[in-house]
Protein backbone atom coordinates (compact mmCIF):
# COMPACT_ATOMS: atom_id res chain seq x y z
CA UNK A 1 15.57 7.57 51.13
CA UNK A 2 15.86 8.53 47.67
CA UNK A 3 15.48 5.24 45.80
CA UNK A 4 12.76 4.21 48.30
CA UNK A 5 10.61 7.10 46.73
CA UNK A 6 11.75 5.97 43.55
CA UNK A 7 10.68 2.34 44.01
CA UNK A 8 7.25 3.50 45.45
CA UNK A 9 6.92 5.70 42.72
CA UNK A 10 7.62 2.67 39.75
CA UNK A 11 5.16 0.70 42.17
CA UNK A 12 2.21 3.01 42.29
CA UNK A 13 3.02 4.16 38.24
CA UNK A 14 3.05 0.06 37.64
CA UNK A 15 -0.05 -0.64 39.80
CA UNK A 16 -2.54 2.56 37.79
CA UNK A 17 -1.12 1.98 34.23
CA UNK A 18 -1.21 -2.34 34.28
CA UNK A 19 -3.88 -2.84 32.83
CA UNK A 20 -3.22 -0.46 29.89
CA UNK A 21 -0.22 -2.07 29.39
CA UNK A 22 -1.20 -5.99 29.36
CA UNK A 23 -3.90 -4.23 26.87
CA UNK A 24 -1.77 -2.86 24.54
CA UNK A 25 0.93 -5.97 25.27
CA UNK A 26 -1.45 -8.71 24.60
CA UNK A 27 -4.06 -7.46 22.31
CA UNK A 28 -3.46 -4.31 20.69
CA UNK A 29 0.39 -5.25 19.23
CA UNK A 30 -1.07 -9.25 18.36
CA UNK A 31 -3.87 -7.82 16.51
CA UNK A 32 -2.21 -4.49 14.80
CA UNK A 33 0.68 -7.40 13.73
CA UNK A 34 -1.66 -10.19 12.79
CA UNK A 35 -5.08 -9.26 12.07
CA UNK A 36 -5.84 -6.21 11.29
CA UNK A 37 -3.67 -2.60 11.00
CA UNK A 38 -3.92 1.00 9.30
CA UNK A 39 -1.54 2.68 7.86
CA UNK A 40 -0.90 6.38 6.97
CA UNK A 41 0.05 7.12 3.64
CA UNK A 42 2.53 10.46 2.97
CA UNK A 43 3.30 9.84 -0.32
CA UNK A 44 1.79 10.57 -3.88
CA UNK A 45 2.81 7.35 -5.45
CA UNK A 46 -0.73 5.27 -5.73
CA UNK A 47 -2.42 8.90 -7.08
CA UNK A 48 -5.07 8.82 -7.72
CA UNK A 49 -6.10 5.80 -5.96
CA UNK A 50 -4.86 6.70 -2.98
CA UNK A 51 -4.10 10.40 -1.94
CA UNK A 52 -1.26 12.01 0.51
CA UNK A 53 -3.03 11.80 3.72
CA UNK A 54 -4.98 8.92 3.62
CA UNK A 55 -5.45 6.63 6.40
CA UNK A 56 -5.95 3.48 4.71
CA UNK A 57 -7.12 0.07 6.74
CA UNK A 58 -5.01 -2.98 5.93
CA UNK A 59 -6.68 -6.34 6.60
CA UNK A 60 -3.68 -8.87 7.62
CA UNK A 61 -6.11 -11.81 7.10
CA UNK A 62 -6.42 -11.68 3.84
CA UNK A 63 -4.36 -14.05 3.06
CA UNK A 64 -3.22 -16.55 5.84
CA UNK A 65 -2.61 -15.67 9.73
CA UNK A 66 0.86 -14.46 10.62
CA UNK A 67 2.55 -15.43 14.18
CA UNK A 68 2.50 -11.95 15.79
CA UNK A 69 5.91 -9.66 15.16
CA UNK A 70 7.03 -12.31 13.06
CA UNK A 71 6.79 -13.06 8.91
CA UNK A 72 5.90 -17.30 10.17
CA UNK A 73 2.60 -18.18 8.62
CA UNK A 74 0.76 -20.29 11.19
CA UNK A 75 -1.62 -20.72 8.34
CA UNK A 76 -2.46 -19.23 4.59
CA UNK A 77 -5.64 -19.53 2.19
CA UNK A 78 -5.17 -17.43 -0.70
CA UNK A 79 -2.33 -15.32 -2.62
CA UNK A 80 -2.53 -12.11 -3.73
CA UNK A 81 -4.03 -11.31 -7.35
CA UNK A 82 -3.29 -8.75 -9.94
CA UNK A 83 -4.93 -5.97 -9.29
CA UNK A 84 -4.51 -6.17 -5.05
CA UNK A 85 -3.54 -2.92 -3.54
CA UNK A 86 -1.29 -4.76 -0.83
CA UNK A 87 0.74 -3.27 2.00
CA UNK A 88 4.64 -4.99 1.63
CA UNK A 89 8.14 -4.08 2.97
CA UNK A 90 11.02 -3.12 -0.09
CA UNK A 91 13.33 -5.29 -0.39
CA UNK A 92 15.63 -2.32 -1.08
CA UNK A 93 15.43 -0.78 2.55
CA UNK A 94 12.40 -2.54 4.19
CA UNK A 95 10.69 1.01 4.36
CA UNK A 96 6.87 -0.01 4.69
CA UNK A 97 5.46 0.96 1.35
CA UNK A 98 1.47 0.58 -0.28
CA UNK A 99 1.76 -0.73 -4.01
CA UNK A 100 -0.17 -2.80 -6.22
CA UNK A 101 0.12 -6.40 -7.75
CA UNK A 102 0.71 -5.89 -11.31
CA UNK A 103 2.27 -9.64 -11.67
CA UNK A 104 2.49 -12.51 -10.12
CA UNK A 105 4.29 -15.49 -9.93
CA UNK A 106 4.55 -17.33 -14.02
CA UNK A 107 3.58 -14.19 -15.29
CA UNK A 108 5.46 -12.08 -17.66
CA UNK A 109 5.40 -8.11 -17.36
CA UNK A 110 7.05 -5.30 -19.93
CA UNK A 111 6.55 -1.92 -20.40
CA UNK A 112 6.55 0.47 -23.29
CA UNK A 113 5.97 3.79 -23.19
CA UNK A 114 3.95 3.62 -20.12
CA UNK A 115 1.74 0.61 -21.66
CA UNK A 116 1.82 -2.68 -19.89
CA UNK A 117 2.00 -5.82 -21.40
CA UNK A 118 1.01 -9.20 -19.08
CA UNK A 119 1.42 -12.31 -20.67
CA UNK A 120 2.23 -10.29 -23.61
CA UNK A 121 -0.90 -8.67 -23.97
CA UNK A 122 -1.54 -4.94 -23.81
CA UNK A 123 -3.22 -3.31 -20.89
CA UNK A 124 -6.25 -1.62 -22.16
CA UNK A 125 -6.33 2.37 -21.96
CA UNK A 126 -9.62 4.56 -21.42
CA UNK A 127 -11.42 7.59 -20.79
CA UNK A 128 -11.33 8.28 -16.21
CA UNK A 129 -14.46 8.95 -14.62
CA UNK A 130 -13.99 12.63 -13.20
CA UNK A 131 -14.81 11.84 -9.99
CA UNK A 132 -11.91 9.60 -9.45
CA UNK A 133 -9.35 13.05 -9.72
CA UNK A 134 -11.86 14.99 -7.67
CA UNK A 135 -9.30 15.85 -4.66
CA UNK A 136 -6.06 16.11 -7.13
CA UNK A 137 -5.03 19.67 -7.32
CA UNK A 138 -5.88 21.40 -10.78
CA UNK A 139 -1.83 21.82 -11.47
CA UNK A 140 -1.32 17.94 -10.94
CA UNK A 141 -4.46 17.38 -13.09
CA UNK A 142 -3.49 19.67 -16.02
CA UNK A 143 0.36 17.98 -15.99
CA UNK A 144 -1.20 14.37 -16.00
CA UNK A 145 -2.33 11.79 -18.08
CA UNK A 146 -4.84 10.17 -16.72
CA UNK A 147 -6.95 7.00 -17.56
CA UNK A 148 -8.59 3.85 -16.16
CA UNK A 149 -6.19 0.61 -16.79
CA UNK A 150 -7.85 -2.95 -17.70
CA UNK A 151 -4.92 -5.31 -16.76
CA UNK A 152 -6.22 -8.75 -17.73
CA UNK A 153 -9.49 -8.17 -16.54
CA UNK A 154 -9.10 -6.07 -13.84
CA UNK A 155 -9.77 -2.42 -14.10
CA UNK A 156 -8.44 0.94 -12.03
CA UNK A 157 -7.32 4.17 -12.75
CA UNK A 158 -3.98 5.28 -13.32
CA UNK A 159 -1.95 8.36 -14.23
CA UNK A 160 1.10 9.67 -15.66
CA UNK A 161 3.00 12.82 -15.75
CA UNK A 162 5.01 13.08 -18.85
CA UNK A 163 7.30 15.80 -17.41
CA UNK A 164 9.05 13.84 -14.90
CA UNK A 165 11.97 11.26 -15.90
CA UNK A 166 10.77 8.59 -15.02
CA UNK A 167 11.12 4.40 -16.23
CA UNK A 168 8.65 4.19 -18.57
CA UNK A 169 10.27 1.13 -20.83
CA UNK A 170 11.30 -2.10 -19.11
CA UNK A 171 11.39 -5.87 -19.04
CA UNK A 172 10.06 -8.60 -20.60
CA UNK A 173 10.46 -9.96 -17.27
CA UNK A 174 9.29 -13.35 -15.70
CA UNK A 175 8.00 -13.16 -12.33
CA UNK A 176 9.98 -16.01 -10.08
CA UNK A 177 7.69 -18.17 -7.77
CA UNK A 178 7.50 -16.89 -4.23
CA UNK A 179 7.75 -13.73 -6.02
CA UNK A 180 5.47 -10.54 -6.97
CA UNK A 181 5.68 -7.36 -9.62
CA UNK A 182 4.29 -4.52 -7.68
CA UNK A 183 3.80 -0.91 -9.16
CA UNK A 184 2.46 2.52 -7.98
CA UNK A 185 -0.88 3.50 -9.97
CA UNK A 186 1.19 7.15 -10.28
CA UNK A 187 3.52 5.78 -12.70
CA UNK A 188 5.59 8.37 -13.11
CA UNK A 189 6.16 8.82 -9.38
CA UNK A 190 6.52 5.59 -7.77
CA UNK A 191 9.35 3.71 -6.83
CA UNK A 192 8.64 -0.21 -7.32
CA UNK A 193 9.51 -2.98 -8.79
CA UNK A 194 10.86 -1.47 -11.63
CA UNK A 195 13.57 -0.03 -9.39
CA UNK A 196 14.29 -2.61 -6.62
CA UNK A 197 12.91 -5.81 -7.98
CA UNK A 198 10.44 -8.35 -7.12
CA UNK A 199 8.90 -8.08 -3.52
CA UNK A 200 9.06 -11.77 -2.19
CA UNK A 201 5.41 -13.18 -0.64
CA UNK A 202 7.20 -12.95 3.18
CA UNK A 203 7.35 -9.47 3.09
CA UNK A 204 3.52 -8.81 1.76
CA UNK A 205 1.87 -8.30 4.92
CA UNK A 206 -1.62 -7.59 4.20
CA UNK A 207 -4.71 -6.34 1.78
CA UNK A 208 -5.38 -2.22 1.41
CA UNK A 209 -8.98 -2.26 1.92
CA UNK A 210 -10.07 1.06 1.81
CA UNK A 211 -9.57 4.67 3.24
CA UNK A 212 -10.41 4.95 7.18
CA UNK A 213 -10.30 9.05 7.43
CA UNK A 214 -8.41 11.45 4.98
CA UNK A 215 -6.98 14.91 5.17
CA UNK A 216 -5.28 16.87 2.95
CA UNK A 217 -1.37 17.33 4.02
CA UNK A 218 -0.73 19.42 1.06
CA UNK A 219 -3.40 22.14 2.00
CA UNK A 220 -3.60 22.81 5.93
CA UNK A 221 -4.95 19.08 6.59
CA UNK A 222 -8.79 19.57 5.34
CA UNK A 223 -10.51 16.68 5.71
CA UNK A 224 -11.68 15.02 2.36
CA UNK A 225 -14.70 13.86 3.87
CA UNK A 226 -16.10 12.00 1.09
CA UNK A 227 -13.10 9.78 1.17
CA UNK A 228 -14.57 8.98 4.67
CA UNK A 229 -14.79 5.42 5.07
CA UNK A 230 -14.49 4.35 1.26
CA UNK A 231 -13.22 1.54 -0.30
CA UNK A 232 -10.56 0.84 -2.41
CA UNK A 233 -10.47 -0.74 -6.22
């Protein structure tokens, strides 16, 4: 008697919920894997680009069309660039991480002091529009160095915090082919490339676009509704 209730009861849960399930089965998992995804970040790493709490969209065609749950490319028409803000696994642990493309394959990368050199010429340093450190709290701001970063052509901000030990001196390195140099605009307080190596073109999985929604995580989750809906650079 008992597991005829229980039968009915998988058969009526089965027969309301089927359609929510072939939903999420066949469209929602294919297109979050192979099309299109978002992706909270918790992390200060790509400050101030990016800011704890951000819900960032990821755009998985970007570069080619993935076979959903898988890394096969059924098809691919571009690479990434220097300067894309590109959602990859780390070859270290696989933990999903958000980074950006400081190098890419032929290209040589160093460091020193902080100053990148591509190709073996210097980044170019200046002066950050305000507005881009608008929702950084006034103790990260007044510990930071901040500044906008023109890496062969392409410009973003970037910031440092001298106080933390961090790797500020490394390479010349030659990126191998297959293979990408990715680096948190924080840094001081990003663990990259720098730490776990190149980040192989498999496990990028798609383009940061811009922010979806963003709330604070540090400060009772206020939304930073000007961040609404913005895009990335």
């Amino acid at each position: 008697m008992r597991n005829k209730k229980l039968r009915r009861f998988i058969f009526m849960t089965w027969k309301e919920w089927r359609g929510i399930i072939f939903f999420i089965v066949f469209v929602v998992i294919p297109v979050k894997s192979s099309l299109a995804d978002w992706n909270w970040v918790p992390t200060g790493s790509m400050n101030p680009t990016i800011l704890e709490g951000d819900l960032i969209y990821v755009d998985k065609l970007a570069y080619g069309l993935r076979f959903p749950l898988t890394f096969y490319r059924l098809a691919e028409w571009s690479s990434p660039e220097t300067g894309d803000i590109v959602v990859c696994f780390s070859p270290e642990d696989e933990t999903r991480l958000v980074k950006r493309i400081i190098a890419v394959p032929g290209d040589t990368i160093e460091s020193r002091r902080n100053i990148l050199f591509l190709n073996g010429q210097p980044a170019i340093y200046t002066k950050l529009d305000p507005q881009n450190t608008e929702y950084l709290s006034s103790g990260l701001k007044d510990r930071s160095i901040l500044a906008t970063e023109n890496l062969d052509g392409f410009t973003h901000a970037v910031m440092s915090i001298p106080s933390v030990r961090a790797m500020r001196d490394f390479g010349p390195v030659a990126v191998p082919d297959g293979h990408y140099f990715v680096m948190g605009d924080n840094r001081d307080n990003s663990r990259d490339s720098r730490y776990f190596g190149f980040v192989q073109r498999e496990a990028i999985v798609g383009k940061a676009r811009g922010v979806i929604v963003s709330f604070d995580i540090t400060d009772k989750y206020q939304p930073r509704l000007k961040r609404f809906f913005d895009s990335l650079n």
